[in-house]
Protein backbone atom coordinates (compact mmCIF):
# COMPACT_ATOMS: atom_id res chain seq x y z
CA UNK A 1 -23.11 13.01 29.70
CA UNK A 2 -21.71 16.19 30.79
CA UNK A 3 -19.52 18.81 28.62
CA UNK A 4 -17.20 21.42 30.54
CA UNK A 5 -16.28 24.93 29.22
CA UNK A 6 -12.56 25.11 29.31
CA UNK A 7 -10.19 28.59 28.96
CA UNK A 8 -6.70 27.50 27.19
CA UNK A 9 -4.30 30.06 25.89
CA UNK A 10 -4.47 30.81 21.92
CA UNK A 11 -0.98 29.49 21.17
CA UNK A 12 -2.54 25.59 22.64
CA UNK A 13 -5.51 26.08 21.28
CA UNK A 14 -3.73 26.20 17.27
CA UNK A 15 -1.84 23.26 19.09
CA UNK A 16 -4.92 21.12 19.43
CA UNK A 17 -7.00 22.36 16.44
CA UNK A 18 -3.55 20.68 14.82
CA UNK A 19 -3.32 17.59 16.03
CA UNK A 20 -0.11 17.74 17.80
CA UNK A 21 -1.29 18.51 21.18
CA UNK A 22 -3.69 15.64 22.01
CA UNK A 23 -3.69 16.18 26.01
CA UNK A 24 -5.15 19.39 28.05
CA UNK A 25 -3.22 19.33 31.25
CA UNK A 26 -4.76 20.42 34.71
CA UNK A 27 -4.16 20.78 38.21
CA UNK A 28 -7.47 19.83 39.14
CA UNK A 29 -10.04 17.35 37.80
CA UNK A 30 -13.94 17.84 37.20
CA UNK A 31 -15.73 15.77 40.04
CA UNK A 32 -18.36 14.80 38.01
CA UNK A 33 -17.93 11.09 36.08
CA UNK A 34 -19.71 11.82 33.28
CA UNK A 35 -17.98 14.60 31.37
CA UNK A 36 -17.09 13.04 28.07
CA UNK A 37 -17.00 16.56 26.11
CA UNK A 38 -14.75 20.08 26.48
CA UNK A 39 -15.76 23.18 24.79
CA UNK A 40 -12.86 25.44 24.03
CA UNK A 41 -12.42 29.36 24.76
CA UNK A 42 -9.69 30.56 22.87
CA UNK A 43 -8.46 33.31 25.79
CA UNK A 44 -7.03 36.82 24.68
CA UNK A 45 -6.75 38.31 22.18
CA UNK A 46 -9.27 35.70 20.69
CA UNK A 47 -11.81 36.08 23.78
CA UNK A 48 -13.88 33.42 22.00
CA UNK A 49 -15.14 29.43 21.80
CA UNK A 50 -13.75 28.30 19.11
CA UNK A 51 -13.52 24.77 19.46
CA UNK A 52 -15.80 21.11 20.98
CA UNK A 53 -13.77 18.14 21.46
CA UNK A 54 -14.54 14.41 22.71
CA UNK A 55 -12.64 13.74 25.85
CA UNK A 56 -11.95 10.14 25.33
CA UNK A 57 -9.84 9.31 28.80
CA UNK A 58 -8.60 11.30 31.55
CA UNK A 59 -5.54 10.68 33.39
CA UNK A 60 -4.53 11.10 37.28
CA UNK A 61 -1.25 10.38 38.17
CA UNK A 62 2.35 11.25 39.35
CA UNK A 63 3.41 14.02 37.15
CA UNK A 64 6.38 11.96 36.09
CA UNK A 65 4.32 8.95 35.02
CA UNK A 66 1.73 11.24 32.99
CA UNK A 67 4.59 12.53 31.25
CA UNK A 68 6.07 9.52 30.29
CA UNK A 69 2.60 8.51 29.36
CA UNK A 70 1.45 11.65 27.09
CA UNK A 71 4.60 13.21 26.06
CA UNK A 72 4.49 12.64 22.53
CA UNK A 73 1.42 14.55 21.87
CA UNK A 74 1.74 16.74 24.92
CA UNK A 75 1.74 20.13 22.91
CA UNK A 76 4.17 21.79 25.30
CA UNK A 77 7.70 20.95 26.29
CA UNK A 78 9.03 19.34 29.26
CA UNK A 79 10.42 22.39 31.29
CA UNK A 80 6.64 24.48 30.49
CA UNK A 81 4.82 20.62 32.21
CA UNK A 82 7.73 20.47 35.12
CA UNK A 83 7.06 24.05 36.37
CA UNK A 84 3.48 23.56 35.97
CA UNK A 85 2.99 20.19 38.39
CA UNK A 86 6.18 22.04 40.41
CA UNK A 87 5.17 21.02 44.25
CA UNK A 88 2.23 18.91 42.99
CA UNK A 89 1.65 15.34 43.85
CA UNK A 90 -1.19 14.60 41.18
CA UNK A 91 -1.05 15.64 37.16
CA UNK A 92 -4.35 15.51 35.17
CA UNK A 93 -4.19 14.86 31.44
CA UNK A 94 -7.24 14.97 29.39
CA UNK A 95 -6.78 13.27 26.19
CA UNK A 96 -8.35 14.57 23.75
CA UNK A 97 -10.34 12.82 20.68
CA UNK A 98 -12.69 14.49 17.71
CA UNK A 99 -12.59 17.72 17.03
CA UNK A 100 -15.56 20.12 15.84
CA UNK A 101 -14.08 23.27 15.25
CA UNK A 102 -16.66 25.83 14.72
CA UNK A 103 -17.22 27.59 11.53
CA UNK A 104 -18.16 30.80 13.37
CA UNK A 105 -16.68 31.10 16.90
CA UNK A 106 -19.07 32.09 19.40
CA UNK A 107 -19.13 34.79 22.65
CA UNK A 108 -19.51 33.14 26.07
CA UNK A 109 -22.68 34.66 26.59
CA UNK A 110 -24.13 32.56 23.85
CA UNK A 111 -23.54 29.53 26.14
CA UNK A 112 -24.99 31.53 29.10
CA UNK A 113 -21.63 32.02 30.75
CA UNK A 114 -20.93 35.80 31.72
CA UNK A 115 -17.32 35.34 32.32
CA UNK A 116 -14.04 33.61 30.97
CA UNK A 117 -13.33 30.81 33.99
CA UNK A 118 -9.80 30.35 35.66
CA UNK A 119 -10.40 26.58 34.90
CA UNK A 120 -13.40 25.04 33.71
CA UNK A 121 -16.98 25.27 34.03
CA UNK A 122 -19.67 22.95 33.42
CA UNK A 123 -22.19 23.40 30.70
CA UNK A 124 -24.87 20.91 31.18
């Protein structure tokens, strides 16, 4: 199994550590089969991982039909997903299951990473 290091704006991140946002929407999807867990870094001002969660499906689709599909917990409203997927074809939804949110959050470096990524990374 395979965990990826994910950067997600503060403001979504107290979305998921909530409950109410139980999707992580991207534009593109890891190529590797196996990733089953997403480690969270909390971007600016936070600059820290905060957060592992269980990825328990992902979703590739029409933007419209991943909407329909993940909507209720989607964490962000309509508009914020329809300018996000504007001009795309494909919408990625990871939906997200159990959440370990850690007592002390750590610095990147502590996972061997040396910078914040635009999307993901792995961490194997």
């Amino acid at each position: 199994m395979c965990k990826i290091l994910i950067s997600i704006k503060p403001q979504y991140v107290n979305e998921i550590l909530s409950g109410r946002k139980k999707y992580e929407y991207r534009k593109v999807k890891a190529k590797k089969d196996n990733v089953d867990k997403m480690i969270v870094y909390a971007t600016a001002p936070i600059m820290k991982v905060v957060a592992e969660i269980e990825i328990l499906n992902i979703l590739e689709d029409a933007p419209n039909l991943v909407w329909e599909h993940t909507k209720k917990y989607s964490g962000i409203s309509k508009s914020f997903y329809d300018k996000y997927y504007e001009n795309r074809d494909i919408a990625i939804a990871y939906q997200l299951g159990k959440i370990k949110k850690y007592d002390e959050p750590k610095e990147l470096s502590e996972l061997g990473i040396l910078y914040s990524p635009q999307s993901f990374v792995y961490i194997d």
